[in-house]
Protein backbone atom coordinates (compact mmCIF):
# COMPACT_ATOMS: atom_id res chain seq x y z
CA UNK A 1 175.05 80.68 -88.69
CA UNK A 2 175.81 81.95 -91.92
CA UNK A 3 174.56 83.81 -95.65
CA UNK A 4 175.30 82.78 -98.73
CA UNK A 5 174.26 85.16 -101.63
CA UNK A 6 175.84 84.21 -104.74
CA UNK A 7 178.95 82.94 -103.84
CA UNK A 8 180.36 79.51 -104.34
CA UNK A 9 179.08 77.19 -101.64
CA UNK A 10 181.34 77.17 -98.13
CA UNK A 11 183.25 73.62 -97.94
CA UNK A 12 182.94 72.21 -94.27
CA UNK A 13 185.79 69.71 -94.22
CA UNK A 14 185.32 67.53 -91.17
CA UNK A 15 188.30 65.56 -88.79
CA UNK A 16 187.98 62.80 -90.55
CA UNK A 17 187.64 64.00 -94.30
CA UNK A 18 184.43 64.13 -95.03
CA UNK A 19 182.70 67.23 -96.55
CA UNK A 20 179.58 69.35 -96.37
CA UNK A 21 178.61 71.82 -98.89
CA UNK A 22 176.81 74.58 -96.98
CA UNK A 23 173.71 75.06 -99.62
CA UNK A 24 173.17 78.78 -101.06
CA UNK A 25 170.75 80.79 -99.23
CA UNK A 26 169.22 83.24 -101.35
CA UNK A 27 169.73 84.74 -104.60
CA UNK A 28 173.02 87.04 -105.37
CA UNK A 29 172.95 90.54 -103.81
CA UNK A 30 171.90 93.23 -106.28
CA UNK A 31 168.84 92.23 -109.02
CA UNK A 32 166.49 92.38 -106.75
CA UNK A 33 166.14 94.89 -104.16
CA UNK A 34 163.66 92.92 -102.39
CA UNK A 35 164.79 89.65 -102.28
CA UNK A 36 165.56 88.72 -98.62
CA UNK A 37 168.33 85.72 -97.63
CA UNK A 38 167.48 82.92 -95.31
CA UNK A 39 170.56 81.02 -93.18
CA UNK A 40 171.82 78.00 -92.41
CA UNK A 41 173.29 76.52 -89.60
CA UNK A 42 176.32 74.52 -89.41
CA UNK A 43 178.19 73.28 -85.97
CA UNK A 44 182.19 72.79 -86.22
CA UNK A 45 183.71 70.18 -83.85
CA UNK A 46 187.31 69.77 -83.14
CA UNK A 47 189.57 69.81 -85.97
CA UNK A 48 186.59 71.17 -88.45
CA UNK A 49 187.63 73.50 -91.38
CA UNK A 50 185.26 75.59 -92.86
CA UNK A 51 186.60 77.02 -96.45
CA UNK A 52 185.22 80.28 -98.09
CA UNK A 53 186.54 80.90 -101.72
CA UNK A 54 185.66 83.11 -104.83
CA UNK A 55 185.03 81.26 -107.87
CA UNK A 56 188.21 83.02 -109.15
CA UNK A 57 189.57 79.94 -107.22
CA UNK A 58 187.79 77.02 -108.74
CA UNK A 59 187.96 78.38 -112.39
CA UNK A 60 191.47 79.04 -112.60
CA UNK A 61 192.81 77.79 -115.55
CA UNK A 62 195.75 76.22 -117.56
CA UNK A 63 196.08 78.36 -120.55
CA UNK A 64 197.57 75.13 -122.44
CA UNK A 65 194.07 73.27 -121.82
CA UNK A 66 191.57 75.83 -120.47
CA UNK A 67 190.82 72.99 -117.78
CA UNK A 68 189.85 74.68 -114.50
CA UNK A 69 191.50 73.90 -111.23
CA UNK A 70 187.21 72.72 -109.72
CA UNK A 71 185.92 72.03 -106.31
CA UNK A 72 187.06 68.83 -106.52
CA UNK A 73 190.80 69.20 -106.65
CA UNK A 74 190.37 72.05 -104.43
CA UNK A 75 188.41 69.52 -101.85
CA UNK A 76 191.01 67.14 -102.63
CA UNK A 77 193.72 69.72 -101.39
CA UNK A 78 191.39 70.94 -98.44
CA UNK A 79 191.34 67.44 -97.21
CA UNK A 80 194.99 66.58 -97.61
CA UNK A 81 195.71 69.82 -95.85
CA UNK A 82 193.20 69.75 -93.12
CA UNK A 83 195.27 69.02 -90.23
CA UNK A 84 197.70 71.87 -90.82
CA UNK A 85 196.92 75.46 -89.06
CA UNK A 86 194.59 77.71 -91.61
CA UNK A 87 197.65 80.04 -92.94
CA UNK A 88 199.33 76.62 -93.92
CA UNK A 89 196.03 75.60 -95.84
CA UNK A 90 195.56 78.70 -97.28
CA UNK A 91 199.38 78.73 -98.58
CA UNK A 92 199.15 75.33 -99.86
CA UNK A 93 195.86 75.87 -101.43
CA UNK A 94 196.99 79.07 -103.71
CA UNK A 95 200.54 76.97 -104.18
CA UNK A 96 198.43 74.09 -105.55
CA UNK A 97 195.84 76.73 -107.60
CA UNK A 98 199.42 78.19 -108.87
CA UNK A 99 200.71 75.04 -110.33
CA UNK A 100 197.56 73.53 -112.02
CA UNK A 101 197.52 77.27 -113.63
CA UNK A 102 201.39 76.97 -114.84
CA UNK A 103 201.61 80.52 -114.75
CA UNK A 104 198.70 81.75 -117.16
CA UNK A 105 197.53 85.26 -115.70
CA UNK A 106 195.11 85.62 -113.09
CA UNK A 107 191.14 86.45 -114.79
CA UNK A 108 189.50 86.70 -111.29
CA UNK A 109 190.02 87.81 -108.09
CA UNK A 110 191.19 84.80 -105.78
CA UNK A 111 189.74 85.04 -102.23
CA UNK A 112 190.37 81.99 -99.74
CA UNK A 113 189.22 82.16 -95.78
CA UNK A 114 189.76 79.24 -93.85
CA UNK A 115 188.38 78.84 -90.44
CA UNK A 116 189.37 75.71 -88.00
CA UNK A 117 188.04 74.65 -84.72
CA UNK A 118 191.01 74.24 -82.75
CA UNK A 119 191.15 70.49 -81.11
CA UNK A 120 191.33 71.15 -77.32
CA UNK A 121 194.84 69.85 -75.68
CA UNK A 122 194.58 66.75 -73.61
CA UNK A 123 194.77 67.72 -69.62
CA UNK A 124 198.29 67.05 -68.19
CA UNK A 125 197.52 64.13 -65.67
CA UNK A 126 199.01 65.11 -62.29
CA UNK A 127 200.74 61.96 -60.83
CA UNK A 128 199.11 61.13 -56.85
């Protein structure tokens, strides 16, 4: 079950690559003091990652170009990383942010959660 309220849309990376965006929820907390958020439901199966990231991830940028590191490359990264443990996705994520920025100063604050359904071990057969 989950909220969203203004942030960038959760990334659900499944086993096998493919991705689902978990849609927004309501509007962003503050404007409105009676706005009210719905939820969404989402189920992760074995091997499942679910990303949560500020936009100060997606839009940071090479200060040679401007061009913004996107939720594509970061996808791209999520899935080529998705077998690893979380810490190991989260390092390779900011490594890869890092690089595409070349070392232009941060503008945003950079926030990266990633959540994994562990894959259950298979049972030890006991010979008869």
């Amino acid at each position: 079950i989950y909220c969203n309220a203004g942030h960038p849309p959760g990334l659900l990376v499944r086993a096998d690559g493919s991705v689902a965006r978990l849609q927004p929820t309501g509007m962003i907390l503050g404007p409105n003091p009676d706005a009210r958020d719905g939820f969404g439901l989402e189920q992760l199966a074995p091997g499942d990652i679910l990303a949560l990231y500020t936009d100060g991830v997606t839009e940071a940028a090479d200060a040679g170009t401007d061009n913004e590191y996107g939720e594509e490359r970061l996808l791209q990264a999520l899935r080529l990383a998705r077998r690893l443990d979380p810490i190991a996705v989260i390092d390779r994520i900011f490594a890869d942010v890092e690089a595409h920025a070349s070392g232009s100063p941060q503008a945003d604050d950079q926030t990266l959660m990633v959540i994994k359904r562990s894959v259950p071990e298979p049972e030890e057969e006991i010979p008869a």
